[in-house]
C-alpha atoms as a PDB file:
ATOM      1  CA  UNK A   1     108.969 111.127 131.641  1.00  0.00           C
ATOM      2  CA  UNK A   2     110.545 111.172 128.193  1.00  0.00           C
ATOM      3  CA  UNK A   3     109.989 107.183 127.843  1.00  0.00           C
ATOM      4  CA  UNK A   4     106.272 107.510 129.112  1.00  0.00           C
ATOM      5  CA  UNK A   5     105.936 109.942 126.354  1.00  0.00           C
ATOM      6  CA  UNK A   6     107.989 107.746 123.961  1.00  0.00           C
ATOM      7  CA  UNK A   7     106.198 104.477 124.956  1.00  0.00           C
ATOM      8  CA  UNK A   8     102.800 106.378 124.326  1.00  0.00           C
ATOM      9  CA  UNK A   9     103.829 107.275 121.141  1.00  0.00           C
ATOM     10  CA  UNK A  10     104.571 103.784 120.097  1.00  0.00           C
ATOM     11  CA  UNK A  11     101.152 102.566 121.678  1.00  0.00           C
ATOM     12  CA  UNK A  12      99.549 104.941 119.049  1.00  0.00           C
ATOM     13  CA  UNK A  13     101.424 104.020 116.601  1.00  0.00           C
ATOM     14  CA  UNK A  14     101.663 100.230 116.458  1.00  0.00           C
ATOM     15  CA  UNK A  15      98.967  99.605 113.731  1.00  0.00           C
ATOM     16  CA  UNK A  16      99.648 102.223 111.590  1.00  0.00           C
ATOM     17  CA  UNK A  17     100.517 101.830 108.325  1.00  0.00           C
ATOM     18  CA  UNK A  18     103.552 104.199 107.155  1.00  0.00           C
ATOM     19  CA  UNK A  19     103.586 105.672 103.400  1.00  0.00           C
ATOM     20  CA  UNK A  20     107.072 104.451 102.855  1.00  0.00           C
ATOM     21  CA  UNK A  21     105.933 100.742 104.066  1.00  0.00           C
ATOM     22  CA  UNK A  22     103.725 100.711 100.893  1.00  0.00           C
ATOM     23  CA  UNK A  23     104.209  99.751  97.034  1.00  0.00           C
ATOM     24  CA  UNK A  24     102.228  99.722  94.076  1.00  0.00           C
ATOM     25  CA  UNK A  25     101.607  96.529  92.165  1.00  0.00           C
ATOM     26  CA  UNK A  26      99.282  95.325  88.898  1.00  0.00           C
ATOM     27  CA  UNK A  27      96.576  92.318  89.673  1.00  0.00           C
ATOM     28  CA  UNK A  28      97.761  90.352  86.599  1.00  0.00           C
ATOM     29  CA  UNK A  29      95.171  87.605  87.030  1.00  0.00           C
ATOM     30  CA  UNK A  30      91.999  87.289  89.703  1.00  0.00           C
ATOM     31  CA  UNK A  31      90.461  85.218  91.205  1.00  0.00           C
ATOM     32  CA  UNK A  32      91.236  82.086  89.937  1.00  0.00           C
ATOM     33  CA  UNK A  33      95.229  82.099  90.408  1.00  0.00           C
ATOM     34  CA  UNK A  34      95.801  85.416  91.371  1.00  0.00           C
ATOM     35  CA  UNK A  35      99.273  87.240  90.454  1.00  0.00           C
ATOM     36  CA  UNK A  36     100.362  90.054  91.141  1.00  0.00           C
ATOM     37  CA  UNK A  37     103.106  92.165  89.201  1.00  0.00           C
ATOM     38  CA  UNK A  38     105.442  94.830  91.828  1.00  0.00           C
ATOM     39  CA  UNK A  39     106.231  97.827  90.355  1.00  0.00           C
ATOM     40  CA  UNK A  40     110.216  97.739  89.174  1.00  0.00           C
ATOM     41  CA  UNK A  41     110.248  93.777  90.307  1.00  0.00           C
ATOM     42  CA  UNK A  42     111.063  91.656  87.432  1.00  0.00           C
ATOM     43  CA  UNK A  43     108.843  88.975  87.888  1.00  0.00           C
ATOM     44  CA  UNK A  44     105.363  88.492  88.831  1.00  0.00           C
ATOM     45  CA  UNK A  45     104.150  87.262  92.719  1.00  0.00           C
ATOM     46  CA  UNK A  46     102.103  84.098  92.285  1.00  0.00           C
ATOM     47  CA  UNK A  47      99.249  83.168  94.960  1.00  0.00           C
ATOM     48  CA  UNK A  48     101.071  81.681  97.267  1.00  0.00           C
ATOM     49  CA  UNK A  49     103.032  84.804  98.176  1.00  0.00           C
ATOM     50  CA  UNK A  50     100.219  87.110  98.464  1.00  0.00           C
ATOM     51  CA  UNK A  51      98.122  87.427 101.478  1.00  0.00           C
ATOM     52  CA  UNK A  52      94.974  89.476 100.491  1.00  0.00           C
ATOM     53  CA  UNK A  53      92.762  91.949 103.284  1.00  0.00           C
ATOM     54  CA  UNK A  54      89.977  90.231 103.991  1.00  0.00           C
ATOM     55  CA  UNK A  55      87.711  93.054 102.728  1.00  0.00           C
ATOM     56  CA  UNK A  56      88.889  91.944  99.207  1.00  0.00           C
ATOM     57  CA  UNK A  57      87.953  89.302  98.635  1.00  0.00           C
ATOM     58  CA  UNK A  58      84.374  87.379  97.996  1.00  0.00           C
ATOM     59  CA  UNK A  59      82.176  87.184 100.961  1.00  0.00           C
ATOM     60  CA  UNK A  60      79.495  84.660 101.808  1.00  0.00           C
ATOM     61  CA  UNK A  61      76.926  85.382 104.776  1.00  0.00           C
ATOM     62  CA  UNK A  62      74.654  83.282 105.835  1.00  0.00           C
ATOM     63  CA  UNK A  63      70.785  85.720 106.263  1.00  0.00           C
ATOM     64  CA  UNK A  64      67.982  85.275 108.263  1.00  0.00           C
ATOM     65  CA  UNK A  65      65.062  87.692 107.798  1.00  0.00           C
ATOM     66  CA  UNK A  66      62.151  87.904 109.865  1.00  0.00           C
ATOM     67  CA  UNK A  67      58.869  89.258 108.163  1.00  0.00           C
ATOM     68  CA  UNK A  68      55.877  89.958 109.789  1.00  0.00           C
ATOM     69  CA  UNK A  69      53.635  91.522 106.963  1.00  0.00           C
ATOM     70  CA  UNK A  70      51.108  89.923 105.930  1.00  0.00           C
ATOM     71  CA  UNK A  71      52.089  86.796 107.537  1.00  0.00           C
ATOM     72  CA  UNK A  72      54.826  86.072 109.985  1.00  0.00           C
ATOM     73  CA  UNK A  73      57.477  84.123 107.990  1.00  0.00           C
ATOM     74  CA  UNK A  74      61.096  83.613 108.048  1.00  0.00           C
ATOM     75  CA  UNK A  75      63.691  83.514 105.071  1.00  0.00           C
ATOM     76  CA  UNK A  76      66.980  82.128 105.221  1.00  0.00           C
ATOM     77  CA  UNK A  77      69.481  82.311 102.930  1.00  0.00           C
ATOM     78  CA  UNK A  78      73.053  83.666 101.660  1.00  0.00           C
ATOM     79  CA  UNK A  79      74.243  86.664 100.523  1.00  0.00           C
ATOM     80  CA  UNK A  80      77.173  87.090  98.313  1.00  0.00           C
ATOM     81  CA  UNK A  81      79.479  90.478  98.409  1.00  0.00           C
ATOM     82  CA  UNK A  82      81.586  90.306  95.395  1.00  0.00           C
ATOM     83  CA  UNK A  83      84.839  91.452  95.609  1.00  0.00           C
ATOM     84  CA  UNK A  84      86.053  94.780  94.529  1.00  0.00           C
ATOM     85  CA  UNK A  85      88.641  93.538  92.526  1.00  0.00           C
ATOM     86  CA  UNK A  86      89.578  92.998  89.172  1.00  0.00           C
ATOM     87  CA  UNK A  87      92.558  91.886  86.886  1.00  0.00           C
ATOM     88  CA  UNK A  88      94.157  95.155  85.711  1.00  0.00           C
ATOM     89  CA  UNK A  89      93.320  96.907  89.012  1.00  0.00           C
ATOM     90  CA  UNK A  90      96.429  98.928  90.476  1.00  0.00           C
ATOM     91  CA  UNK A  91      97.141  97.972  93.849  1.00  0.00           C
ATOM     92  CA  UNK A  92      98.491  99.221  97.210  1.00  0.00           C
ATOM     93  CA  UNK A  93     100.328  96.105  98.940  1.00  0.00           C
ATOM     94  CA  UNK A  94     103.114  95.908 101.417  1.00  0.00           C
ATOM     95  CA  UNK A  95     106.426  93.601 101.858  1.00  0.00           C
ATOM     96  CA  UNK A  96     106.142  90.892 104.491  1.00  0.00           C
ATOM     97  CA  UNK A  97     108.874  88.852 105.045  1.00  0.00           C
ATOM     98  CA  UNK A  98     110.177  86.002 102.896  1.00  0.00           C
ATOM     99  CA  UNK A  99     109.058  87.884 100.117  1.00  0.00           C
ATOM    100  CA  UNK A 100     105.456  87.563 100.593  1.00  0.00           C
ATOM    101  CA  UNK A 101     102.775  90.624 100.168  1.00  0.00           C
ATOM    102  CA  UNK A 102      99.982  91.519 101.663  1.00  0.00           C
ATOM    103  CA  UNK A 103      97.293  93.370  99.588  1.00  0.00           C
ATOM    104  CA  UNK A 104      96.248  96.255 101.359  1.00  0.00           C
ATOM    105  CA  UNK A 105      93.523  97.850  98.598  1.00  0.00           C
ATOM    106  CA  UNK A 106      93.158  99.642  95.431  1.00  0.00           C
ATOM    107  CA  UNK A 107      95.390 102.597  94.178  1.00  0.00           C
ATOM    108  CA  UNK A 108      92.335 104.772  93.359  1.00  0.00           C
ATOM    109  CA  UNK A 109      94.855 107.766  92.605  1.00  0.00           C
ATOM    110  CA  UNK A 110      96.355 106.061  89.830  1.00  0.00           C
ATOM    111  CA  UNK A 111      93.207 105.702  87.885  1.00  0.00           C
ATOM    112  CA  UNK A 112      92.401 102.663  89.463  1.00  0.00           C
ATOM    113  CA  UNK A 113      88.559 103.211  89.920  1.00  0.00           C
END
């Protein structure tokens, strides 16, 4: 019963994201070439050791909207959500191995915006 209970537990918790997983970092440069400096690390992460969430970066979508008023037409076309980031942004990111990072968000709490 007590490894049900523990095997539930780690169900649960398999995606989650623990506090003391976490660091905070400064976006030196972004987009082009982006860098990122790790709190109390002595040297700055280029690009190819950062893996960024998806949700931060630039998005293209390809549109299609129907109208029907006045005259049935269709539009096609792209739409572009910017990404929230910017160079001076404080981050939240998290050590993968071979000392790679993967950019989780912003550190709002720090002032970040």
């Amino acid at each position: 019963m007590l490894n049900d209970a523990l095997k539930m537990m780690r169900e649960k918790t398999a995606g989650h994201i623990d506090a003391r997983d976490t660091e905070r970092a400064t976006l030196m440069s972004w987009p082009a070439d982006p860098k990122i400096q790790v709190d109390e690390d002595p040297e700055p992460y280029p690009a190819d050791k950062l893996v960024f969430a998806e949700y931060l970066q630039e998005r293209r979508i390809d549109a299609k909207f129907e109208v029907s008023q006045p005259e049935s037409s269709v539009l096609s076309g792209i739409l572009t959500i910017p990404s929230p980031l910017k160079a001076g942004d404080r981050l939240i990111v998290s050590r993968m191995t071979g000392q790679r990072y993967y950019v989780l968000g912003k550190d709002v709490s720090g002032g970040g915006g």
